[in-house]
PDB file of N, CA and C in Angstrom:
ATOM      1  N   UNK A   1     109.785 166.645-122.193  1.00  0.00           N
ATOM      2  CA  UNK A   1     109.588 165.965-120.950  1.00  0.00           C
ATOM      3  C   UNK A   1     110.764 166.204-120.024  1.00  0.00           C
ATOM      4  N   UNK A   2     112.192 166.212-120.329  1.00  0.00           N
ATOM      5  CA  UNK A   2     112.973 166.552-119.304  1.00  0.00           C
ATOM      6  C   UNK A   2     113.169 167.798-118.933  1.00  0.00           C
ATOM      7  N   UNK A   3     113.136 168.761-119.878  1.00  0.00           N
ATOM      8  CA  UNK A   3     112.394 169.697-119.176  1.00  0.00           C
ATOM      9  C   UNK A   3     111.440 170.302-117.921  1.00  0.00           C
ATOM     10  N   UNK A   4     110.630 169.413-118.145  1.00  0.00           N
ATOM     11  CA  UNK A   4     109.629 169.271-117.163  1.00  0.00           C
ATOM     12  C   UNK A   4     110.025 168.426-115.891  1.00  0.00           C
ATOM     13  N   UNK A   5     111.158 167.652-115.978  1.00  0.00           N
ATOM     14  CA  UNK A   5     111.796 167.065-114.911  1.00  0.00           C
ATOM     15  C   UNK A   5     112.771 167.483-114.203  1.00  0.00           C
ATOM     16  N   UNK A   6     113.372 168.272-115.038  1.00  0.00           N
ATOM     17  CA  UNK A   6     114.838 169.022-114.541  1.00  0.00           C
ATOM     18  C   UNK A   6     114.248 170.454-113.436  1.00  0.00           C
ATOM     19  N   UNK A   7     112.319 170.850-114.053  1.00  0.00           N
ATOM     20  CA  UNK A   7     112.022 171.925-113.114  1.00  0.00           C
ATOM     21  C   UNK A   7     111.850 171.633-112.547  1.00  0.00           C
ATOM     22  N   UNK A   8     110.862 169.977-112.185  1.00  0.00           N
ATOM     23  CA  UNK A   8     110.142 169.301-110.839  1.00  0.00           C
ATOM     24  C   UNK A   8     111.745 169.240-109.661  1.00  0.00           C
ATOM     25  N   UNK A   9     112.538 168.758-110.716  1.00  0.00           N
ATOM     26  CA  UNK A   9     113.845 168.754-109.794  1.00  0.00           C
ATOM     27  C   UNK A   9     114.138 169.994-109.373  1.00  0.00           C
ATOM     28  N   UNK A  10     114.894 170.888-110.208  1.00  0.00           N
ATOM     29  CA  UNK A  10     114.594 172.168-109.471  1.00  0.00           C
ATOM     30  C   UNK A  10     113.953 172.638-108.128  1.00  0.00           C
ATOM     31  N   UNK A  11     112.300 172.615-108.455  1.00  0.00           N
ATOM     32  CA  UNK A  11     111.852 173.528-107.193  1.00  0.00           C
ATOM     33  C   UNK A  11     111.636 172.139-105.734  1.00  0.00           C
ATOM     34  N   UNK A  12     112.184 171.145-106.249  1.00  0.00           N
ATOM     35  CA  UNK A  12     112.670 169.935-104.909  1.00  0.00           C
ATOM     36  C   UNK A  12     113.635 170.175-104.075  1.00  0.00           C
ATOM     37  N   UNK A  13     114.655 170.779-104.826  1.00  0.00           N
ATOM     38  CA  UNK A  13     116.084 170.582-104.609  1.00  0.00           C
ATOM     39  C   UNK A  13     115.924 172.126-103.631  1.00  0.00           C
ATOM     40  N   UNK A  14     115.521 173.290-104.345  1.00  0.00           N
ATOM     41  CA  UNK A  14     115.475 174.673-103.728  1.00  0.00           C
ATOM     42  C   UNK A  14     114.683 174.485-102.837  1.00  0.00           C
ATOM     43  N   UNK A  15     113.161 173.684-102.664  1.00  0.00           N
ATOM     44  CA  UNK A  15     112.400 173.660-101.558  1.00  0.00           C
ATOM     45  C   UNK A  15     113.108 172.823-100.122  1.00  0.00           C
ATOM     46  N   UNK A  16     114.196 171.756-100.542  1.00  0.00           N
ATOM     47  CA  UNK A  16     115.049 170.750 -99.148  1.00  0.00           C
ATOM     48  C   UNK A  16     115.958 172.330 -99.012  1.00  0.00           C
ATOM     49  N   UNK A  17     117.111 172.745 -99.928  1.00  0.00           N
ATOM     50  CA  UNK A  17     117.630 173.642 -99.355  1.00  0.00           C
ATOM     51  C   UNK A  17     116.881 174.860 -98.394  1.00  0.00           C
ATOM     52  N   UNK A  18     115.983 175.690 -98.675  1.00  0.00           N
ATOM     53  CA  UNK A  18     115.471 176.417 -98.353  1.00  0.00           C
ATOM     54  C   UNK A  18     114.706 175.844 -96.974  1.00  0.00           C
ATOM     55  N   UNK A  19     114.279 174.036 -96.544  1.00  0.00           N
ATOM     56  CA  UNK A  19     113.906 174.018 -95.452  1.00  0.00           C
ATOM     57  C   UNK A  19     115.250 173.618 -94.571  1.00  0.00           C
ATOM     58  N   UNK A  20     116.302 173.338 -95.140  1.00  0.00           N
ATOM     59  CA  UNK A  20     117.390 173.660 -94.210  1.00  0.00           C
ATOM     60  C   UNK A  20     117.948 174.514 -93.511  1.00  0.00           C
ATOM     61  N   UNK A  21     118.093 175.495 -95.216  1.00  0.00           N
ATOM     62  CA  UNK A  21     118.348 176.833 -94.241  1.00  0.00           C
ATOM     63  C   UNK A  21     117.879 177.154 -93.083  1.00  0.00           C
ATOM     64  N   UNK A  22     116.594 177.519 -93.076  1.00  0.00           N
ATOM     65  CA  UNK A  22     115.314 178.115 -92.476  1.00  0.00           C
ATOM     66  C   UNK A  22     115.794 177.229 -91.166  1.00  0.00           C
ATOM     67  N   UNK A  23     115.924 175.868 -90.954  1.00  0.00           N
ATOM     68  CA  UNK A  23     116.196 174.702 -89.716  1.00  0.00           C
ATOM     69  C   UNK A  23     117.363 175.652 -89.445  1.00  0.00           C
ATOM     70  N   UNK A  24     118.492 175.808 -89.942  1.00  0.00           N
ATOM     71  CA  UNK A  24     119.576 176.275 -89.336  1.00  0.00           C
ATOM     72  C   UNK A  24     119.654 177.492 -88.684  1.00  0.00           C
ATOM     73  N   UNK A  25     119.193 178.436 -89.501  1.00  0.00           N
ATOM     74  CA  UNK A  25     118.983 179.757 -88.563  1.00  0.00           C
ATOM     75  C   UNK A  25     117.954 179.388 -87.229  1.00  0.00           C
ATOM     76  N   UNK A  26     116.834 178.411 -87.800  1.00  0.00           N
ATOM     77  CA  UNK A  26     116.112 179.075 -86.476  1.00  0.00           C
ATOM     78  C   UNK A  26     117.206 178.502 -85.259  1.00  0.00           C
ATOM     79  N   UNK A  27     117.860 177.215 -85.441  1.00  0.00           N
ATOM     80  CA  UNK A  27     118.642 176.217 -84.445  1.00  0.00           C
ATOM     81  C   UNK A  27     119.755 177.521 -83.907  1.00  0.00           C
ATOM     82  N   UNK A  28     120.474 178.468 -85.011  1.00  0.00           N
ATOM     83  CA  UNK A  28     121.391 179.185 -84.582  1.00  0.00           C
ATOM     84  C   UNK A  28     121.028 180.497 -83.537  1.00  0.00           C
ATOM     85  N   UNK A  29     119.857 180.852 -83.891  1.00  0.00           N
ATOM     86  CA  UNK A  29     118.922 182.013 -83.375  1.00  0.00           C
ATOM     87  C   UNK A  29     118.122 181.491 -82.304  1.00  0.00           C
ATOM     88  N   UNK A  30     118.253 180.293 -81.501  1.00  0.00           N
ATOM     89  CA  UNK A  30     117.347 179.820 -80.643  1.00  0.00           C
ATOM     90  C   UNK A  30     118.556 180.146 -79.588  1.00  0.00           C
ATOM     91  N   UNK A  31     117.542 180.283 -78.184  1.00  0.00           N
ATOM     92  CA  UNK A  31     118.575 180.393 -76.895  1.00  0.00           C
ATOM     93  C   UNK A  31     118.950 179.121 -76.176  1.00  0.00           C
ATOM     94  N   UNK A  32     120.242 178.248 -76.917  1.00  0.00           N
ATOM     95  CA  UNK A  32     120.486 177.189 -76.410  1.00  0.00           C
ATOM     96  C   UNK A  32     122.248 177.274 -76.745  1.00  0.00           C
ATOM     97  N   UNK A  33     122.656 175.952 -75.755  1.00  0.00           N
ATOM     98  CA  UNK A  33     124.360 176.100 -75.937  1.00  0.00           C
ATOM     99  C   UNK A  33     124.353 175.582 -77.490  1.00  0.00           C
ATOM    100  N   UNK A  34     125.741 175.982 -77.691  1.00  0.00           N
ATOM    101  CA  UNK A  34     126.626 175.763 -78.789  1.00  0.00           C
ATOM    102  C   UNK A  34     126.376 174.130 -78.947  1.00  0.00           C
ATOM    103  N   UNK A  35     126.809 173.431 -77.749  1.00  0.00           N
ATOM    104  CA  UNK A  35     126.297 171.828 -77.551  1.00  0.00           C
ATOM    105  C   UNK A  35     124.894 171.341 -78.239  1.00  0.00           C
ATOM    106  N   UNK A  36     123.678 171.715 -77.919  1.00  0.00           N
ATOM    107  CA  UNK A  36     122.516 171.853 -78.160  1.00  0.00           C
ATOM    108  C   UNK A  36     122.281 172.462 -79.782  1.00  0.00           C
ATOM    109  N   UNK A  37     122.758 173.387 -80.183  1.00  0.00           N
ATOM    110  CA  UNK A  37     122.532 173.504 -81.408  1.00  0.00           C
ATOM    111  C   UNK A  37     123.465 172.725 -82.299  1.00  0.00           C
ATOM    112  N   UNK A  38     124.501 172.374 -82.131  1.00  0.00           N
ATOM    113  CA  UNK A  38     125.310 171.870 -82.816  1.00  0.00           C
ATOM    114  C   UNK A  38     124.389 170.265 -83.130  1.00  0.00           C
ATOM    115  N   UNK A  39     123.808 169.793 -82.082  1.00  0.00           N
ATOM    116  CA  UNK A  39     123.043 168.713 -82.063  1.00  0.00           C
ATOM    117  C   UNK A  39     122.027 168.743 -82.718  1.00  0.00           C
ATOM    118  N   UNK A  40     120.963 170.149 -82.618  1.00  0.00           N
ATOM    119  CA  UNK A  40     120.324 169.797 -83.563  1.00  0.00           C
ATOM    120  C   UNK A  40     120.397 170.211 -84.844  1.00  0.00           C
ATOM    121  N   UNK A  41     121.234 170.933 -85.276  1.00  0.00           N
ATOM    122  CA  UNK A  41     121.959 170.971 -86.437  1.00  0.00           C
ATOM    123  C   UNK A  41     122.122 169.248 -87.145  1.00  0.00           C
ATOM    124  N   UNK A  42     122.738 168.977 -86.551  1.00  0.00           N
ATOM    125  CA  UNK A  42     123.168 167.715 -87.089  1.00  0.00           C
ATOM    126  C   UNK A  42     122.168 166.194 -87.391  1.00  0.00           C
ATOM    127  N   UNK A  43     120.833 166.579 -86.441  1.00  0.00           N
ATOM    128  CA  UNK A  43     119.342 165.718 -86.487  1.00  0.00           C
ATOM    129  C   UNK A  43     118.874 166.133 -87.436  1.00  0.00           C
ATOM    130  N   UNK A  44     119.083 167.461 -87.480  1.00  0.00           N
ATOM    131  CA  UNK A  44     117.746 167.990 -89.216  1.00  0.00           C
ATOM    132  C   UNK A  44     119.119 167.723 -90.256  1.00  0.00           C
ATOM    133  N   UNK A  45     119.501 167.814 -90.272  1.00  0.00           N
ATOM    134  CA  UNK A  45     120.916 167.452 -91.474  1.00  0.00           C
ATOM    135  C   UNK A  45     120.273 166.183 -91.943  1.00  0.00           C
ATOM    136  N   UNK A  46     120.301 165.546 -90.668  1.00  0.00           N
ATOM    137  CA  UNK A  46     120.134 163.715 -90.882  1.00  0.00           C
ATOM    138  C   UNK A  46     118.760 163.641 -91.862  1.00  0.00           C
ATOM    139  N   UNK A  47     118.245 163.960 -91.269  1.00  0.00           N
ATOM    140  CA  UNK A  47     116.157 164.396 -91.181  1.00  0.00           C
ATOM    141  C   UNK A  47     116.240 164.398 -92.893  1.00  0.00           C
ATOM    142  N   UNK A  48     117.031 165.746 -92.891  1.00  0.00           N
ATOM    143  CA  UNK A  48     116.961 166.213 -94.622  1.00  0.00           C
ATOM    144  C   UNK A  48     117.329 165.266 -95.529  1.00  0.00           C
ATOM    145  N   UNK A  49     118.520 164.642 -95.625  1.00  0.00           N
ATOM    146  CA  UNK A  49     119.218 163.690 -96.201  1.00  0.00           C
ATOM    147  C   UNK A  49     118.356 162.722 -96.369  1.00  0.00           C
ATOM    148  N   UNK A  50     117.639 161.831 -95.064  1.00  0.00           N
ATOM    149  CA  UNK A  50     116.734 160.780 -95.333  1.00  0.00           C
ATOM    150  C   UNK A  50     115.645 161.170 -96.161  1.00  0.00           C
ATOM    151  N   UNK A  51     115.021 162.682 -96.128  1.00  0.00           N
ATOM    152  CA  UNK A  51     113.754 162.985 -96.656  1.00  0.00           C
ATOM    153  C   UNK A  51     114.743 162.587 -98.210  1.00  0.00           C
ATOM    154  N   UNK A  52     115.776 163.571 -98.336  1.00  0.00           N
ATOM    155  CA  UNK A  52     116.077 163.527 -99.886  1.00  0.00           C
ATOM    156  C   UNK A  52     116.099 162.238-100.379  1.00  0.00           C
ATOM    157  N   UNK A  53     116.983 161.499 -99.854  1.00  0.00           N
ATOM    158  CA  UNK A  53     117.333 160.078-100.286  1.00  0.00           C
ATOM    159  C   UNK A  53     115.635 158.950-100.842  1.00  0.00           C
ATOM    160  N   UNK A  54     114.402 159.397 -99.699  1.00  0.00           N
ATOM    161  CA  UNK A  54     113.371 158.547-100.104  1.00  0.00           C
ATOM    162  C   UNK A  54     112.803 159.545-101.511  1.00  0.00           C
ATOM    163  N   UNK A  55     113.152 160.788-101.362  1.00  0.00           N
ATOM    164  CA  UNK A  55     112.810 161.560-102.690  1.00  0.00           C
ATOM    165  C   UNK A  55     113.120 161.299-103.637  1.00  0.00           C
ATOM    166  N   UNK A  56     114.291 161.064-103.697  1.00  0.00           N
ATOM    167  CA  UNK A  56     115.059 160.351-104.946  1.00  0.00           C
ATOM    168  C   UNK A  56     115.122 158.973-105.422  1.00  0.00           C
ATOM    169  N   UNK A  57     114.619 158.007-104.355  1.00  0.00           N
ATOM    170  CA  UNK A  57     114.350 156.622-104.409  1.00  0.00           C
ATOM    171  C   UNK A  57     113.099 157.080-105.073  1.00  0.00           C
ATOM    172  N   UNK A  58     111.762 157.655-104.635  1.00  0.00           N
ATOM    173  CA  UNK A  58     110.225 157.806-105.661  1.00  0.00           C
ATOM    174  C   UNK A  58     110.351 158.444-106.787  1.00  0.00           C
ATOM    175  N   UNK A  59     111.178 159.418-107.072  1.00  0.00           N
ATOM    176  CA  UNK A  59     110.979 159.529-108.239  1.00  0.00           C
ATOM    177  C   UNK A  59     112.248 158.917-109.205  1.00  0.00           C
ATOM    178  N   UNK A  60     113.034 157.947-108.718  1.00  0.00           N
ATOM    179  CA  UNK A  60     114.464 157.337-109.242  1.00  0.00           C
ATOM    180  C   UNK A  60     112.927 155.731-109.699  1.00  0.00           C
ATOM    181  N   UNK A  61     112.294 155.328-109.177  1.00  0.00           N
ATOM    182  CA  UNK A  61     111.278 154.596-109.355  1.00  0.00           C
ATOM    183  C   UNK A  61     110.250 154.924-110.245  1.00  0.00           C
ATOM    184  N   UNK A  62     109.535 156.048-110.059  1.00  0.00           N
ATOM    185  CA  UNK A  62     108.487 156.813-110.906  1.00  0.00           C
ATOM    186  C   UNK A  62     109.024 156.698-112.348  1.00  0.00           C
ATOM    187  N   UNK A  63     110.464 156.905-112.844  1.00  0.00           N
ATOM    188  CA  UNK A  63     110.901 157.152-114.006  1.00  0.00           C
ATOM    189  C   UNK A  63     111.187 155.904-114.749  1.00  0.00           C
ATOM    190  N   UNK A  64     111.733 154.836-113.810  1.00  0.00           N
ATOM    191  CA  UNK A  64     111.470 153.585-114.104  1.00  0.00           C
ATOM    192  C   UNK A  64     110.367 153.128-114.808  1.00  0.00           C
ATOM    193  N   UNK A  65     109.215 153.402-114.062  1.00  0.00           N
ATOM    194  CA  UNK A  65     108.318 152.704-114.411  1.00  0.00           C
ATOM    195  C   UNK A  65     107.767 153.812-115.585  1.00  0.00           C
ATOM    196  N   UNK A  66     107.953 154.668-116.121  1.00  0.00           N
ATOM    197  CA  UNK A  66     107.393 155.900-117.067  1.00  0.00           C
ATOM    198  C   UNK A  66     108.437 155.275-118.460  1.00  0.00           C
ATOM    199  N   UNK A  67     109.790 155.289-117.775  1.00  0.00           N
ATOM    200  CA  UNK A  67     110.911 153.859-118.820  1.00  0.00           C
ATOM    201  C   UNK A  67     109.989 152.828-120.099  1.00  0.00           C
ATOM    202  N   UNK A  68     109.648 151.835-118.769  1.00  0.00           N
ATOM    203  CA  UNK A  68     109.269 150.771-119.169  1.00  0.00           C
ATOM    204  C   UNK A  68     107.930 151.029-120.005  1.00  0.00           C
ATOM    205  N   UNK A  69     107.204 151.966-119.337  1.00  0.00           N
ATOM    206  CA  UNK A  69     105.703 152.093-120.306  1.00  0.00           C
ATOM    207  C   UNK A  69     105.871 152.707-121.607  1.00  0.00           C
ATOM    208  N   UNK A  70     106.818 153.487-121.266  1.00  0.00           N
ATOM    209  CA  UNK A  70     107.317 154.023-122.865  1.00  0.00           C
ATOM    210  C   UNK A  70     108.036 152.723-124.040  1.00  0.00           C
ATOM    211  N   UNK A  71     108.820 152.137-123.249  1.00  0.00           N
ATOM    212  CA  UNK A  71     109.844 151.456-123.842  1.00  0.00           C
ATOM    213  C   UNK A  71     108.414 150.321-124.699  1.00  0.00           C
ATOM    214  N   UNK A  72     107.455 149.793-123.263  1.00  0.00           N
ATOM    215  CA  UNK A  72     106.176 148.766-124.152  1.00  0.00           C
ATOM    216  C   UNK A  72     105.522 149.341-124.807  1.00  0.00           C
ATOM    217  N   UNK A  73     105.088 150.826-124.967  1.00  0.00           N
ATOM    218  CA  UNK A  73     104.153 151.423-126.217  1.00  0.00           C
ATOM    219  C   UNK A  73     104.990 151.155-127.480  1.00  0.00           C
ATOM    220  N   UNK A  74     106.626 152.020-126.934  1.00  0.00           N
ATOM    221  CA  UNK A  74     107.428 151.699-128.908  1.00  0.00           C
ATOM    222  C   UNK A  74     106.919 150.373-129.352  1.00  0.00           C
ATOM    223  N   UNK A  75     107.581 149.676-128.460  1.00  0.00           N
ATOM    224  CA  UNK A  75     107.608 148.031-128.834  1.00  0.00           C
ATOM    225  C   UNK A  75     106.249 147.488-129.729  1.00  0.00           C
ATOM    226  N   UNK A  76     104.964 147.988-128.607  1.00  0.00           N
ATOM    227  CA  UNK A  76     103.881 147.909-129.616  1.00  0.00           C
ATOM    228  C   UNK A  76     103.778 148.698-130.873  1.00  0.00           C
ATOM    229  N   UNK A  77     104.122 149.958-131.005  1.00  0.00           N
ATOM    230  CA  UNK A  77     104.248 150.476-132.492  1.00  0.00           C
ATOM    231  C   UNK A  77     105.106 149.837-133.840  1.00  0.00           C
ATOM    232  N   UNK A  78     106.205 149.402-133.167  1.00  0.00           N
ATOM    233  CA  UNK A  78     106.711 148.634-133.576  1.00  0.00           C
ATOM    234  C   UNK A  78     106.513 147.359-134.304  1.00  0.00           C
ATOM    235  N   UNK A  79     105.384 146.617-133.027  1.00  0.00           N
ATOM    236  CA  UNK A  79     104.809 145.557-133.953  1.00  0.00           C
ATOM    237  C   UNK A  79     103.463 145.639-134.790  1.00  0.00           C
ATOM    238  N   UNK A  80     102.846 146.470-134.411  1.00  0.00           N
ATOM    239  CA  UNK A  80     101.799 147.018-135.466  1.00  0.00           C
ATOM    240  C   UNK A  80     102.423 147.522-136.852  1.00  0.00           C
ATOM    241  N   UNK A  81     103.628 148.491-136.825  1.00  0.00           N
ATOM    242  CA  UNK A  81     103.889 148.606-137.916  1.00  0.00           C
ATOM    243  C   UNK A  81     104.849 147.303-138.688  1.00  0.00           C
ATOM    244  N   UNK A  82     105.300 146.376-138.387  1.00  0.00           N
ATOM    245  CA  UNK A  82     105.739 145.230-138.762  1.00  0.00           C
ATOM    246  C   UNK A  82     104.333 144.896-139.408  1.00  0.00           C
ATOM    247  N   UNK A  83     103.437 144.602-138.751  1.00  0.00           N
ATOM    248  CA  UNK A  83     102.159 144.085-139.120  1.00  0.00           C
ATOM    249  C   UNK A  83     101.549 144.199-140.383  1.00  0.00           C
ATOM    250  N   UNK A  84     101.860 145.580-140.255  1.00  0.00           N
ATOM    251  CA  UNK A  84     101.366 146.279-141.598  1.00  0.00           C
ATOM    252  C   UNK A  84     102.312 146.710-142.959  1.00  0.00           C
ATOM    253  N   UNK A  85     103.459 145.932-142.707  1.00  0.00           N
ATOM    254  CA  UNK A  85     104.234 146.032-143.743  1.00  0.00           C
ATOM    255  C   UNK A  85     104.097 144.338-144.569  1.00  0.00           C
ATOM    256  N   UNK A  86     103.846 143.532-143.292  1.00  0.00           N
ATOM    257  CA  UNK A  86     103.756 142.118-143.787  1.00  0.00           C
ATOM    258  C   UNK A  86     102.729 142.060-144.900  1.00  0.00           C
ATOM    259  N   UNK A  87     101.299 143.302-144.255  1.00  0.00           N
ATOM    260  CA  UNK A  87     100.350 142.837-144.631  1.00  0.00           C
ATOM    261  C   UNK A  87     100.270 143.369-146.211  1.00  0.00           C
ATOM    262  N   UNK A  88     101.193 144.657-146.196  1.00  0.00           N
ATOM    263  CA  UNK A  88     100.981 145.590-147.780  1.00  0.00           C
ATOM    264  C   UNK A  88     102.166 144.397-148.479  1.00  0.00           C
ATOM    265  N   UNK A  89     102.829 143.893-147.975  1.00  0.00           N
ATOM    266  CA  UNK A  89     103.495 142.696-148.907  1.00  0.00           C
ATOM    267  C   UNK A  89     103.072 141.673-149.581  1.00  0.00           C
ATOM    268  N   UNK A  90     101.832 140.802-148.977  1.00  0.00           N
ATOM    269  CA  UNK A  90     100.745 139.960-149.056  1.00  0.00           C
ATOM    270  C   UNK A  90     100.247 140.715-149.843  1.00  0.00           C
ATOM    271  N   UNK A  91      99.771 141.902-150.261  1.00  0.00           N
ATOM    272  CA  UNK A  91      98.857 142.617-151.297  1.00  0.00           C
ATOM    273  C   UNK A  91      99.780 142.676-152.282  1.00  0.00           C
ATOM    274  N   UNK A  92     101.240 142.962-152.225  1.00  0.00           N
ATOM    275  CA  UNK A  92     101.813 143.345-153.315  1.00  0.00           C
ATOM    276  C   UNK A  92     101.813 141.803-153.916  1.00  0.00           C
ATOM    277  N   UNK A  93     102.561 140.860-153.193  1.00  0.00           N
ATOM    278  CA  UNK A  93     102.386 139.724-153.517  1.00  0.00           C
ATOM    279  C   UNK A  93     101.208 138.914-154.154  1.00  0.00           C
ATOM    280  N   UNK A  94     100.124 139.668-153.726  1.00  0.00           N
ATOM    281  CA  UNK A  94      98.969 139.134-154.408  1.00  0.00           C
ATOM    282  C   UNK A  94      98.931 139.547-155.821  1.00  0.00           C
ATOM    283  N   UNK A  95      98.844 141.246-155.896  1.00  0.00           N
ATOM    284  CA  UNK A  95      98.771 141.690-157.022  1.00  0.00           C
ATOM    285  C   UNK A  95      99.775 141.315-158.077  1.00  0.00           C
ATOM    286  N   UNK A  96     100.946 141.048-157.712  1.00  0.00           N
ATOM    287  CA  UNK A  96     101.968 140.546-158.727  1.00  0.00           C
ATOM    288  C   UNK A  96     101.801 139.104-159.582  1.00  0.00           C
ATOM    289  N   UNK A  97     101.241 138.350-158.523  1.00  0.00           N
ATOM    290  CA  UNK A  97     100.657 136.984-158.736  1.00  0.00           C
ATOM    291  C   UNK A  97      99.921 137.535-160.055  1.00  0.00           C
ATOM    292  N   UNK A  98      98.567 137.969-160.077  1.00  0.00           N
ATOM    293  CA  UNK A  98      97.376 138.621-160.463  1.00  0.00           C
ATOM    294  C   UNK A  98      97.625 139.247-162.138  1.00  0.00           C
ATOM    295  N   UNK A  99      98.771 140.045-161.578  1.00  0.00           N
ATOM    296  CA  UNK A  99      99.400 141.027-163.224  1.00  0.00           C
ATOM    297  C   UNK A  99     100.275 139.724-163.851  1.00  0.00           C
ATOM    298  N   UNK A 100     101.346 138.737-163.096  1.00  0.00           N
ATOM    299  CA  UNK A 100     101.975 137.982-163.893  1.00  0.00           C
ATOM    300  C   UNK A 100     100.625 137.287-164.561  1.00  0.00           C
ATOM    301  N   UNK A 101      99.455 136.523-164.223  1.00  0.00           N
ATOM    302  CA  UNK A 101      99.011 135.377-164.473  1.00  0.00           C
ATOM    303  C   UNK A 101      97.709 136.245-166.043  1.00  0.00           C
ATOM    304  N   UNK A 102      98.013 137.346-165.891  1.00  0.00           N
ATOM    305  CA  UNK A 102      96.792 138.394-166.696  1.00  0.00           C
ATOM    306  C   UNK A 102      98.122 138.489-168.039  1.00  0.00           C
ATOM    307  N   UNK A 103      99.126 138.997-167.695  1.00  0.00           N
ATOM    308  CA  UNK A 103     100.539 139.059-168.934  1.00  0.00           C
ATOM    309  C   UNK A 103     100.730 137.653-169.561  1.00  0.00           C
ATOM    310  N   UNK A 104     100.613 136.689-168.774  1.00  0.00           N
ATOM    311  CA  UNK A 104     100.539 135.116-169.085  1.00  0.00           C
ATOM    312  C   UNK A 104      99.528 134.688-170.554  1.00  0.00           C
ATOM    313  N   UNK A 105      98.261 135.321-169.311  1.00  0.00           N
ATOM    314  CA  UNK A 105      96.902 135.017-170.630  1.00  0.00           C
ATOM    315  C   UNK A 105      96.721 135.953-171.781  1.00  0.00           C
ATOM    316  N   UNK A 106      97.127 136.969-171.860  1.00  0.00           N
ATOM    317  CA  UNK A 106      97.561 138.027-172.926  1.00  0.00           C
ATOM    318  C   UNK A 106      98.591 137.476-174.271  1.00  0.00           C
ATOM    319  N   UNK A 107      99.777 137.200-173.321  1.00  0.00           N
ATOM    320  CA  UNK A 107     100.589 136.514-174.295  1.00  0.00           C
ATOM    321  C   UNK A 107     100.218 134.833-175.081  1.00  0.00           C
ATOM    322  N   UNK A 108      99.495 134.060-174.667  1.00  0.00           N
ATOM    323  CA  UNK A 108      98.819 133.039-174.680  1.00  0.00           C
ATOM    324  C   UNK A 108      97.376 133.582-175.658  1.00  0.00           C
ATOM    325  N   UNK A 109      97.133 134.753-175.585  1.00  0.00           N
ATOM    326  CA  UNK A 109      95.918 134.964-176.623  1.00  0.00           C
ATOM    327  C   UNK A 109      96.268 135.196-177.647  1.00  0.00           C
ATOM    328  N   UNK A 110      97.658 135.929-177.746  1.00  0.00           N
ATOM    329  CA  UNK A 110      98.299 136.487-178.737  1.00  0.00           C
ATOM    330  C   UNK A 110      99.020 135.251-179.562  1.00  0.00           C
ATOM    331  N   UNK A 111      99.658 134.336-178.968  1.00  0.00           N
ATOM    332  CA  UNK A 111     100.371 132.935-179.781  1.00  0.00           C
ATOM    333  C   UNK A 111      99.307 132.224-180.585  1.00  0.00           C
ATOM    334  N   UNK A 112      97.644 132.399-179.558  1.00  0.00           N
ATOM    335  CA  UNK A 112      96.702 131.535-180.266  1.00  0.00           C
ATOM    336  C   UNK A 112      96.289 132.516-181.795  1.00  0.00           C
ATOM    337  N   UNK A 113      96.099 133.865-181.545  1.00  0.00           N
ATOM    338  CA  UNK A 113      95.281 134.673-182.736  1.00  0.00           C
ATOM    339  C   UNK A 113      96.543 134.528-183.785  1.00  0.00           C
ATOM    340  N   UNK A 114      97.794 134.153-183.399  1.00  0.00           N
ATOM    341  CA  UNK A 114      99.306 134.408-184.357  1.00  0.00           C
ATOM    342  C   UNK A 114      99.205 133.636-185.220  1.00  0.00           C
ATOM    343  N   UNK A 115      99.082 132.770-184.931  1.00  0.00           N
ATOM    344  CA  UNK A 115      98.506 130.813-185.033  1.00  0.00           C
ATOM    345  C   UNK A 115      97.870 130.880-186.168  1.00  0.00           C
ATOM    346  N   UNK A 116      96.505 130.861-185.479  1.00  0.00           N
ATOM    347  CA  UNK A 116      95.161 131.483-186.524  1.00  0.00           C
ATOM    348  C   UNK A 116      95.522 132.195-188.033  1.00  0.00           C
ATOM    349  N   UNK A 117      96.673 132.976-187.664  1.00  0.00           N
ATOM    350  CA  UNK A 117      96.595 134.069-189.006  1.00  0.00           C
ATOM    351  C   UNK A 117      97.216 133.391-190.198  1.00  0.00           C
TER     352      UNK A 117
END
């Protein structure tokens, strides 16, 4: 999975650079003063930054919430398998009950036939 996040990041990060660039040349290559480009140089700068910043707020959020859904599935595995350890305990517990009370009546058949002899 981070893998897969580090590329989404990736082609984000190369796609804001690459529409900067592209803003800057055309701003440098346009027929306007030094004044004028320097200005709008500095609006798409702004422009970019805000785009990045809400970019990084949605997916700084998205991961949050991918966090938490992960973090409540363990949690549920977690208690299912609790569940099912309680429950093979209750069986062992049963069966032990079951074999002591069967070794009980065994030995109890055996004192009576001892008896007898």
């Amino acid at each position: 999975m981070s893998d897969q996040h580090a590329s989404a990041s990736g082609v984000i990060l190369s796609f804001l650079l690459g529409g900067l660039t592209g803003a800057a040349l055309a701003a440098l290559f346009a027929p306007r003063s030094g004044r004028e480009t320097r200005d709008i140089l500095q609006e798409r700068i702004r422009e970019g930054a805000e785009r990045g910043r809400e970019l990084r707020d949605r997916y700084a959020e998205r991961s949050r919430e991918f966090k938490d859904r992960a973090v409540d599935r363990g949690r549920g595995i977690v208690d299912e398998a609790n569940e099912a350890i309680e429950r093979g305990r209750g069986v062992v517990s049963s069966q032990r009950e079951r074999i002591t009370a069967a070794v009980e009546a065994g030995r109890q058949a055996y004192r009576e036939e001892k008896e007898k002899s």
